[in-house]
Structure formats: structure tokens, C-alpha cells
Protein backbone atom coordinates (compact mmCIF):
# COMPACT_ATOMS: atom_id res chain seq x y z
CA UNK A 1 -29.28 6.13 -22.25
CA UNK A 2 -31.03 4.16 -19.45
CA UNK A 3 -31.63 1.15 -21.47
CA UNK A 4 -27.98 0.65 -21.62
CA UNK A 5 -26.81 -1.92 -18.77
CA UNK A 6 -23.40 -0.11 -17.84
CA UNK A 7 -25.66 2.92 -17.45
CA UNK A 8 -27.17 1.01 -14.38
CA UNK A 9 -23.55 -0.40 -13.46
CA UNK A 10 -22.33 3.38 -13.34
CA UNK A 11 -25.64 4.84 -11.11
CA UNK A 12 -24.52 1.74 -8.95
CA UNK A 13 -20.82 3.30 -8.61
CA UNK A 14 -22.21 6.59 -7.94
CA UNK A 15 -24.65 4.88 -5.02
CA UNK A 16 -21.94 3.11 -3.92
CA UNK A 17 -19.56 6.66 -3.44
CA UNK A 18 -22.57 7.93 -1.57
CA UNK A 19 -23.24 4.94 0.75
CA UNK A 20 -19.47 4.86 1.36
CA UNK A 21 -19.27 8.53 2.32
CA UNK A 22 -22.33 8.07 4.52
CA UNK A 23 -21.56 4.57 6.42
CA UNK A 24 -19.25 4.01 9.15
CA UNK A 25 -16.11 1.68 7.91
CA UNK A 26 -14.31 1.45 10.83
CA UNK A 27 -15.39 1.31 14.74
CA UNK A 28 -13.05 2.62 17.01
CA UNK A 29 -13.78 2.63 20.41
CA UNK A 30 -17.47 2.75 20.16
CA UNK A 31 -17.10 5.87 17.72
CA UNK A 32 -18.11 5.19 14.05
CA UNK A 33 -15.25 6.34 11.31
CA UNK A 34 -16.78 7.56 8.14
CA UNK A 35 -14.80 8.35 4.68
CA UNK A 36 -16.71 11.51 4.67
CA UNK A 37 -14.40 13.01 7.84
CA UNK A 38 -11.24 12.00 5.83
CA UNK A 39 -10.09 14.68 3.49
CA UNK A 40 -8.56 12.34 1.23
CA UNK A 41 -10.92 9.48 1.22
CA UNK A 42 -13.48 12.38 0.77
CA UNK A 43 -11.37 13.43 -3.06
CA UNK A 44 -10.51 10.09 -4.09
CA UNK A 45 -14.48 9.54 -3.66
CA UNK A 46 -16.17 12.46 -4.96
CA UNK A 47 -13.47 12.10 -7.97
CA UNK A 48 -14.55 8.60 -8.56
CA UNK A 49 -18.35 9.30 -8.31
CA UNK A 50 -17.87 12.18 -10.75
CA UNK A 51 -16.42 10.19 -13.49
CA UNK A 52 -19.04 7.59 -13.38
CA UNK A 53 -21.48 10.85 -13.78
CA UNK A 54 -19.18 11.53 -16.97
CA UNK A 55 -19.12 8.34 -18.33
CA UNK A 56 -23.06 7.90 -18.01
CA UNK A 57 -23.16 11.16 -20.10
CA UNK A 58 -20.98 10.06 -23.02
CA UNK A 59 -22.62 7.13 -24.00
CA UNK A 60 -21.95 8.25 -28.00
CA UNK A 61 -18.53 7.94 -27.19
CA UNK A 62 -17.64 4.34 -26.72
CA UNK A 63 -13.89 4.54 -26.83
CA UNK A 64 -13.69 7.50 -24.54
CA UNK A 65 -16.30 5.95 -22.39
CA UNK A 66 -14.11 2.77 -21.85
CA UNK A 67 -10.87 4.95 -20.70
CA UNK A 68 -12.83 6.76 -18.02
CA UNK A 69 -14.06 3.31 -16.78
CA UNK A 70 -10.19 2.53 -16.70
CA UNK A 71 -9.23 5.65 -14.99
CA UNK A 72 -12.30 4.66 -12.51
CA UNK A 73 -11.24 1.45 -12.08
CA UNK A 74 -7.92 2.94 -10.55
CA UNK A 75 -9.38 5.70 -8.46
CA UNK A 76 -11.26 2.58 -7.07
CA UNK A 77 -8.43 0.97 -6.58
CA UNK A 78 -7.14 3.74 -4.75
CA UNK A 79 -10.17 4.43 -2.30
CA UNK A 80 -9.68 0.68 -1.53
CA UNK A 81 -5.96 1.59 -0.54
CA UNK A 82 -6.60 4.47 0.93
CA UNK A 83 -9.81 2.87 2.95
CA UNK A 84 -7.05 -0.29 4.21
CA UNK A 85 -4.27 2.31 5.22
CA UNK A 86 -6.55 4.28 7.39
CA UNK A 87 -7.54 1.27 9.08
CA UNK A 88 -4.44 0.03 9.56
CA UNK A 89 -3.01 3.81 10.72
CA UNK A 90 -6.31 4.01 13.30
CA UNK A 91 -5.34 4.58 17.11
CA UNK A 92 -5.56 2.22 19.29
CA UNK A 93 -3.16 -0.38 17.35
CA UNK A 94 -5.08 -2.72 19.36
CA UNK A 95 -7.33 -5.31 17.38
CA UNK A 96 -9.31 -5.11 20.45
CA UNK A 97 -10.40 -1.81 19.70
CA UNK A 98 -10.94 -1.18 16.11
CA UNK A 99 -13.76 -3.42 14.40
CA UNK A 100 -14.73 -3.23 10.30
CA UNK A 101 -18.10 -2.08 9.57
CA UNK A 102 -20.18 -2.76 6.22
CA UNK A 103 -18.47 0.45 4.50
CA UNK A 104 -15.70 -1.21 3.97
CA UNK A 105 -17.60 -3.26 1.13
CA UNK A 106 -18.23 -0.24 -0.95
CA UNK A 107 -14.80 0.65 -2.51
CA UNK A 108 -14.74 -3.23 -3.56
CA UNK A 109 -18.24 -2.92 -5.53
CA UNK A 110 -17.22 0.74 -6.81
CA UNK A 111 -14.48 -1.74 -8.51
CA UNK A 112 -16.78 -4.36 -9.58
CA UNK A 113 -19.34 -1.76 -11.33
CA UNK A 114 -16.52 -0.34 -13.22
CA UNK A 115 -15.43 -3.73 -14.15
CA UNK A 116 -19.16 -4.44 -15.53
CA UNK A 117 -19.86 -1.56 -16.95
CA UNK A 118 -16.49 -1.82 -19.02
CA UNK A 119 -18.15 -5.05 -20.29
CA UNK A 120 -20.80 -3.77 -21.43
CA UNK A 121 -19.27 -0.81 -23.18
CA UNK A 122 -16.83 -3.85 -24.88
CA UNK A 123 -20.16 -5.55 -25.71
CA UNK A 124 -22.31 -2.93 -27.25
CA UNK A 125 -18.95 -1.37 -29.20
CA UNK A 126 -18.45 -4.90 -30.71
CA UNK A 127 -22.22 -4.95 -31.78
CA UNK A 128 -21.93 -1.45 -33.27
CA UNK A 129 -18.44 -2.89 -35.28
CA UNK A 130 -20.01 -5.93 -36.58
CA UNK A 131 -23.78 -3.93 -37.61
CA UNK A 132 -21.14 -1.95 -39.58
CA UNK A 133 -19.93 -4.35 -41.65
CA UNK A 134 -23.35 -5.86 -42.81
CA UNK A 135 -23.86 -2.20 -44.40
């Protein structure tokens, strides 16, 4: 349902995967790192971007709905990680060399999406509870 607010919070994770996989997050050398040429930055992505796309799709299922945005919230977490370990690992060691580029901000809002859209999941079950007990 698009007139849902976490539905907009969950495209926004799923444009975030995509902008992450796209954009350069670290510069090494001159040569642009992106999370697409990382096999496991590449699955903890694509996994996250897929359950937003599930949890758009079960907006009749409120409970269920709020433990995928959980689950998402910790692949998130885990991109983030993952993201911070590979620049850390990246040859040279030098700080000289290595410089962060603007896809480094995109595992942080896939976190802050999630966070939203859990909100507003909270918020519409609570108004669904209380319209219940008028009837």
C-alpha cells in the first residue's frame, strides 16, 4: 500500500542497496572501490534489499512485517561492518592512500529506513488495536 509511510521508508532501503552497489565507497589509489566487486558486500546487500521488497509486500501482516524490519535492521548492521572491515583491510595501509567516498553513507541510511519504517508499522498496528476495541 503506497499510502503507507514505511512503504516509502522501505523503497528508500531498496534505493539505498542500489546506490550503495553502484557508488564508489572507498578510493584507493585513484581507483574507485564499489560494494558491487565484493562478493560478500554484494549478498549481505542484495539480501537486505530483498527483504525490504518482502516487507513492502506484506503490509496485511503487521507482526510479521515488524520481524523482517528487525532481521533488516541486522543485515544493515552487517553491511555497515562488513563496509568498515574492507576499508580497514584495503592495501595500501597508508591513510595517504585510501580516501572515503559518499557510499559509505548508504549502509547507515539502509539502518535508519528500517528504523522508520519499524515506527510506522508500531504506529499503524497500535491504531488497528485501539479501532478494535471501539467495535
Amino acid at each position: 500500500m503506497i499510502q503507507r509511510i514505511q512503504t516509502i521508508y522501505l523503497t528508500l532501503v531498496v534505493a539505498s542497496v542500489i546506490a550503495y552497489l553502484n557508488i564508489a565507497f572507498i578510493k584507493v589509489d585513484g581507483l574507485g572501490i564499489k560494494a558491487i566487486q565484493e562478493i560478500s558486500l554484494l549478498t549481505v546487500s542484495s539480501i537486505t534489499a530483498l527483504l525490504a521488497m518482502v516487507c513492502i509486500f506484506l503490509y496485511k501482516k503487521r507482526t510479521l512485517q515488524l520481524k523482517i524490519c528487525l532481521v533488516g535492521i541486522v543485515f544493515s548492521t552487517i553491511t555497515t561492518t562488513l563496509t568498515m572491515l574492507q576499508y580497514y583491510n584495503y592495501i595500501p595501509k597508508t591513510a595517504a592512500g585510501k580516501s572515503i567516498f559518499i557510499g559509505m553513507v548508504f549502509p547507515l541510511l539502509m539502518i535508519v529506513f528500517f528504523a522508520l519504517a519499524q515506527a510506522g508499522i508500531k504506529k499503524d498496528d497500535k491504531l488497528v488495536k485501539s479501532m478494535d476495541r471501539l467495535r
